[in-house]
C-alpha atoms as a PDB file:
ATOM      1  CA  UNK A   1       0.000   0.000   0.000  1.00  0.00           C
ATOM      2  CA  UNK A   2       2.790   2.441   1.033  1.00  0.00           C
ATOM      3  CA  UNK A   3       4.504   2.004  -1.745  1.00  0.00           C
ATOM      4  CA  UNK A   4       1.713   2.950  -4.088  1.00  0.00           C
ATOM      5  CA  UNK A   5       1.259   6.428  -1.802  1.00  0.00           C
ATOM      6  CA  UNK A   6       5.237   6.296  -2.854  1.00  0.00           C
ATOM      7  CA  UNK A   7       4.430   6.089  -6.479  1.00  0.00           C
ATOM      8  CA  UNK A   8       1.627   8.156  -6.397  1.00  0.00           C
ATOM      9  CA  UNK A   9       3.194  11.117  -5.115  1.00  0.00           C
ATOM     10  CA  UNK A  10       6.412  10.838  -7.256  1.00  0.00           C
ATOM     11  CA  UNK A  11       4.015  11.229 -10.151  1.00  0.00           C
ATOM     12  CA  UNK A  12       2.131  14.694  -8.444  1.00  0.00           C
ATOM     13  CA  UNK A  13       5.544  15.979  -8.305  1.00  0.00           C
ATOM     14  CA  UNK A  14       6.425  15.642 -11.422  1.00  0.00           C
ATOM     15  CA  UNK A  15       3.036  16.433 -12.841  1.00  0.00           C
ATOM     16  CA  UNK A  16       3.930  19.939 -10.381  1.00  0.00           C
ATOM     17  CA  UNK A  17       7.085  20.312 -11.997  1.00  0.00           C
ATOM     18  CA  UNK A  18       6.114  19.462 -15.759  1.00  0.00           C
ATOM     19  CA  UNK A  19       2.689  21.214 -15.851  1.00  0.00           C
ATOM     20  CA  UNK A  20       2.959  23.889 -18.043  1.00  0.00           C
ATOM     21  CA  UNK A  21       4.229  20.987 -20.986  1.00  0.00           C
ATOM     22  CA  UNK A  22       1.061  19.271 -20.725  1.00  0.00           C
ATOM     23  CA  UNK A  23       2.167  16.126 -19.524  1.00  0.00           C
ATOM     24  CA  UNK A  24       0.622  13.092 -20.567  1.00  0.00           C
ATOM     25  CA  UNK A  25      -0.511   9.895 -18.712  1.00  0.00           C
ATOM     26  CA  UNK A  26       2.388   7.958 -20.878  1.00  0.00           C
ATOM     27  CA  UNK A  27       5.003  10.101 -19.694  1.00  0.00           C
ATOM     28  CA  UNK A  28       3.538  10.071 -16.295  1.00  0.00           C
ATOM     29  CA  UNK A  29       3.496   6.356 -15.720  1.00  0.00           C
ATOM     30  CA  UNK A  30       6.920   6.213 -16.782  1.00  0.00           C
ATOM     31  CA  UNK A  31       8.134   8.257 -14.175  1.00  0.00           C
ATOM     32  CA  UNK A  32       7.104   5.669 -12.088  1.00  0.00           C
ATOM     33  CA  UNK A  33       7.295   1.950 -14.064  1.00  0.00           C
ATOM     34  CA  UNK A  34       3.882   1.084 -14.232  1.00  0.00           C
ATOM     35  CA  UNK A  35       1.402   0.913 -16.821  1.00  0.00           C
ATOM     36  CA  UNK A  36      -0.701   3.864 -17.584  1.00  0.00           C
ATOM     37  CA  UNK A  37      -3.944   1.936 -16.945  1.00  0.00           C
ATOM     38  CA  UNK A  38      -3.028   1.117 -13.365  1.00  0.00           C
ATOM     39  CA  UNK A  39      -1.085   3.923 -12.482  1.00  0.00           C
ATOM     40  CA  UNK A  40      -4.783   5.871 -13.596  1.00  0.00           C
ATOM     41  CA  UNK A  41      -6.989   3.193 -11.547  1.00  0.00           C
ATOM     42  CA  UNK A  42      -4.202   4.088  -8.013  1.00  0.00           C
ATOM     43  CA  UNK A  43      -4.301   7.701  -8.672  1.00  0.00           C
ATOM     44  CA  UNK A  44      -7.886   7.714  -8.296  1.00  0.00           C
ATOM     45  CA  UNK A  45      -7.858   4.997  -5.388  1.00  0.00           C
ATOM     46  CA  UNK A  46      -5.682   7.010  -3.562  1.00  0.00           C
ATOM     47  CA  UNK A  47      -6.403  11.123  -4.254  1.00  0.00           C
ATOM     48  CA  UNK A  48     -10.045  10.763  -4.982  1.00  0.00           C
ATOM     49  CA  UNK A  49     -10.169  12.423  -7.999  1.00  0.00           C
ATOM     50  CA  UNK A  50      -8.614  10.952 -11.974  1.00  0.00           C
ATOM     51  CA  UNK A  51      -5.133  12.678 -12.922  1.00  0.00           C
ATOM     52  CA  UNK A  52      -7.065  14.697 -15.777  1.00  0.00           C
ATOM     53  CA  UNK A  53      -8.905  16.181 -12.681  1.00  0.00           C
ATOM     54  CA  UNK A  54      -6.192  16.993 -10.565  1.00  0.00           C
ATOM     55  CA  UNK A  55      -4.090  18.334 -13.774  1.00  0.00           C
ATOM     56  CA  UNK A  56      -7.110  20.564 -14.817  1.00  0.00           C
ATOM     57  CA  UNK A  57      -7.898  21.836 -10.864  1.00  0.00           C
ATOM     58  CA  UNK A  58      -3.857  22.640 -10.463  1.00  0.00           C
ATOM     59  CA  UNK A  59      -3.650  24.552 -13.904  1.00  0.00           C
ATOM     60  CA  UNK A  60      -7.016  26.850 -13.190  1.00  0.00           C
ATOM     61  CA  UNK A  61      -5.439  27.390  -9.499  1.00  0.00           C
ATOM     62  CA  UNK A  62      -1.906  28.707 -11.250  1.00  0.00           C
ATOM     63  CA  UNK A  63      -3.720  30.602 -13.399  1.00  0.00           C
ATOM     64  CA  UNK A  64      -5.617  32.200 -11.206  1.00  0.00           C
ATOM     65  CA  UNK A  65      -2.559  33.017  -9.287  1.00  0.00           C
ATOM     66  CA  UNK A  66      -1.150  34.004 -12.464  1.00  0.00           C
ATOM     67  CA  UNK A  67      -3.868  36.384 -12.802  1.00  0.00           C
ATOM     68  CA  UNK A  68      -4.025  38.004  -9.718  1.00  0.00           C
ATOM     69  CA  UNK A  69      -0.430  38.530  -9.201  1.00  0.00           C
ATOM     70  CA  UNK A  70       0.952  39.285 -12.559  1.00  0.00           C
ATOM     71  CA  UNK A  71       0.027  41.571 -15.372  1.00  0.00           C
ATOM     72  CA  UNK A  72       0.067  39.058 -18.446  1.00  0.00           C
ATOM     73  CA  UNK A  73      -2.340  39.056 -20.323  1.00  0.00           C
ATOM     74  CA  UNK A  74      -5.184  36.472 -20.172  1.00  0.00           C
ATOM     75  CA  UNK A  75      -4.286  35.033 -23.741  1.00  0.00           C
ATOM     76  CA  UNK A  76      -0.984  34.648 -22.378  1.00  0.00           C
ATOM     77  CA  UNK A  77      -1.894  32.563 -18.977  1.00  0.00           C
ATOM     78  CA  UNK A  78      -4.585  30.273 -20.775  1.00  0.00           C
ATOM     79  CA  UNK A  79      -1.680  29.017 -23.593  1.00  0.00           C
ATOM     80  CA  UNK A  80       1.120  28.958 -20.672  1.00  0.00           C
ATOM     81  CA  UNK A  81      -1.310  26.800 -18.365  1.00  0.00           C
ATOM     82  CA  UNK A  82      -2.473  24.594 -20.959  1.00  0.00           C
ATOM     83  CA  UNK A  83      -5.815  26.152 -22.478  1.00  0.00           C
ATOM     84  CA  UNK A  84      -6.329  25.801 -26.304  1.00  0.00           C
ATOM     85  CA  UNK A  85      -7.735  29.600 -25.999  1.00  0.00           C
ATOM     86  CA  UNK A  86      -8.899  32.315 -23.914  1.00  0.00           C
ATOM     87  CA  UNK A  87     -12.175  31.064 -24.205  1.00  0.00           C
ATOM     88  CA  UNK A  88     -11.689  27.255 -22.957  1.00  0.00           C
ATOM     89  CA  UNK A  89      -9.638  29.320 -20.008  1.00  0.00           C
ATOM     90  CA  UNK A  90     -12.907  31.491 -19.403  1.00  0.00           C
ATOM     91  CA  UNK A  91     -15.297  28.193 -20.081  1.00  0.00           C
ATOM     92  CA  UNK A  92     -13.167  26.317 -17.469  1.00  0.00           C
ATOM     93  CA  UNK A  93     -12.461  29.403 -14.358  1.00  0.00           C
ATOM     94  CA  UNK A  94     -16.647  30.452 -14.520  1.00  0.00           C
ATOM     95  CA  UNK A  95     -17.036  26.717 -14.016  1.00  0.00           C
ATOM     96  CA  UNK A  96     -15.173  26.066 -11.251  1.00  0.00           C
ATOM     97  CA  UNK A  97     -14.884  29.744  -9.342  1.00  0.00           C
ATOM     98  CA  UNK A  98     -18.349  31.311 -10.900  1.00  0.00           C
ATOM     99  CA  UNK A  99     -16.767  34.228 -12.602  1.00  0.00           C
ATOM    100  CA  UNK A 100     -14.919  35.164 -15.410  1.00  0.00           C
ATOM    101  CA  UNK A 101     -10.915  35.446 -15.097  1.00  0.00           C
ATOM    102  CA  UNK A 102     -11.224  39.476 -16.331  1.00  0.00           C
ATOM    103  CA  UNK A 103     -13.331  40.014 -13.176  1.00  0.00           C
ATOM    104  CA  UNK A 104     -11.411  38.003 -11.355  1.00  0.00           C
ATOM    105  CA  UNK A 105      -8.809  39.798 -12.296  1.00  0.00           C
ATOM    106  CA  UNK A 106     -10.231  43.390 -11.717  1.00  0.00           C
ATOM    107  CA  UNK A 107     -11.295  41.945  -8.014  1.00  0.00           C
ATOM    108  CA  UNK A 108      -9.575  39.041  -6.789  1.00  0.00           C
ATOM    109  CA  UNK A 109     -11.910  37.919  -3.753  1.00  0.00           C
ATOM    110  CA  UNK A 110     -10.640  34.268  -1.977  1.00  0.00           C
ATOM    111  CA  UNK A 111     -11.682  31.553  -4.420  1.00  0.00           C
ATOM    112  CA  UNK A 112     -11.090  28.178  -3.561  1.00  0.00           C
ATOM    113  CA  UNK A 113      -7.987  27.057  -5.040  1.00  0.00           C
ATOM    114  CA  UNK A 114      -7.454  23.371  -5.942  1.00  0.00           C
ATOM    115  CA  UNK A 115      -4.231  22.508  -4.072  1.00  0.00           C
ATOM    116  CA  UNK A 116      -1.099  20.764  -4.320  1.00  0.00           C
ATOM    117  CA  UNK A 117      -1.574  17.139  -2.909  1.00  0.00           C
ATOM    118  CA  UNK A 118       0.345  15.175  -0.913  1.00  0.00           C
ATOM    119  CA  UNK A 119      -0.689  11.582  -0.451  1.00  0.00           C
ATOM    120  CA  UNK A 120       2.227  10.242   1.784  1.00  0.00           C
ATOM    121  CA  UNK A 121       3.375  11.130   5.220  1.00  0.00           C
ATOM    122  CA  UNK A 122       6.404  11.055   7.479  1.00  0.00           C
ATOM    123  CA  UNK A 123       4.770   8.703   9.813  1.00  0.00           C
ATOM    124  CA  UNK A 124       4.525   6.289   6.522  1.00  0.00           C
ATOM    125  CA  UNK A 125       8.337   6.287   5.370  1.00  0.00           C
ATOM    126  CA  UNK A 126       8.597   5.178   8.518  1.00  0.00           C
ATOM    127  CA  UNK A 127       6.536   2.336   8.458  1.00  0.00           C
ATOM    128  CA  UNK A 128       7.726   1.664   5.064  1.00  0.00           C
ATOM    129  CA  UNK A 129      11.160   1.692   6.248  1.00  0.00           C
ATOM    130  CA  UNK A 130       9.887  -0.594   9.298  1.00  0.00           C
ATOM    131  CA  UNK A 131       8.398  -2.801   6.563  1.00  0.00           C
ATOM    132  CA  UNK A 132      11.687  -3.133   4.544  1.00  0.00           C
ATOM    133  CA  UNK A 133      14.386  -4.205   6.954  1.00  0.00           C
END
C-alpha cells in the first residue's frame, strides 16, 4: 500500500514540476514503471479524484494566481497553463470559481484554489522503512 502512496506522489511531483508541458498519462506512468492503466486506476484509489482532474484543478489554481499577481495578459496565462484559448480558459475558471478570469482579475476575492496534494506522510516512510528491513 505504502509504496503505491510512494508512487503516487512521485508522479504529483512531477506532474507539479512538468505542468505547463502538458504532460501526458504515458510520460507520467513512466516516471514511475507502471502501466498507464493502473497507475490511472491508483491515482484515483488514492487522491479521490482521476489525474485529468487533478491536472485541470492545479492549472485553473496557477492561473488564477497568475492572474491576480501578474500583469500578463489572459491570452498569455490560458496558452502557458495549458488552455487551447482564452475562451476554454474562461469556459473552465466560470465553471469552477463562478466568474470570469477578467473580473477576477479586476477583483480578486478568496476563491477556492485546488491545491497541491500530498498523499504520503512522514509517519509512513517510517513504516515503510519498518516494513523493509
Amino acid at each position: 500500500m505504502y509504496e503505491w502512496n510512494e508512487a503516487i506522489q512521485k508522479m504529483i511531483d512531477w506532474i507539479e514540476v512538468n505542468i505547463t508541458e502538458n504532460p501526458t498519462l504515458i510520460e507520467m506512468s513512466q516516471q514511475i514503471g507502471y502501466s498507464p492503466y493502473y497507475c490511472s486506476v491508483q491515482f484515483h484509489k488514492i487522491c479521490g479524484m482521476t489525474i485529468k482532474n487533478y491536472v485541470s484543478g492545479r492549472r485553473l489554481a496557477l492561473a488564477a494566481v497568475a492572474l491576480r499577481d501578474t500583469d500578463e495578459r489572459i491570452i498569455d496565462i490560458a496558452v502557458k497553463y495549458g488552455f487551447s484559448s482564452q475562451e476554454a480558459l474562461t469556459r473552465a475558471f466560470r465553471s469552477l470559481f463562478g466568474c470570469t478570469p477578467a473580473a477576477y482579475r479586476r477583483n480578486p476575492l478568496p476563491v477556492p484554489l485546488p491545491i497541491y496534494k500530498t498523499v504520503i506522510f512522514p509517519e509512513q516512510y517510517q513504516k515503510l522503512h519498518k516494513v523493509l528491513r
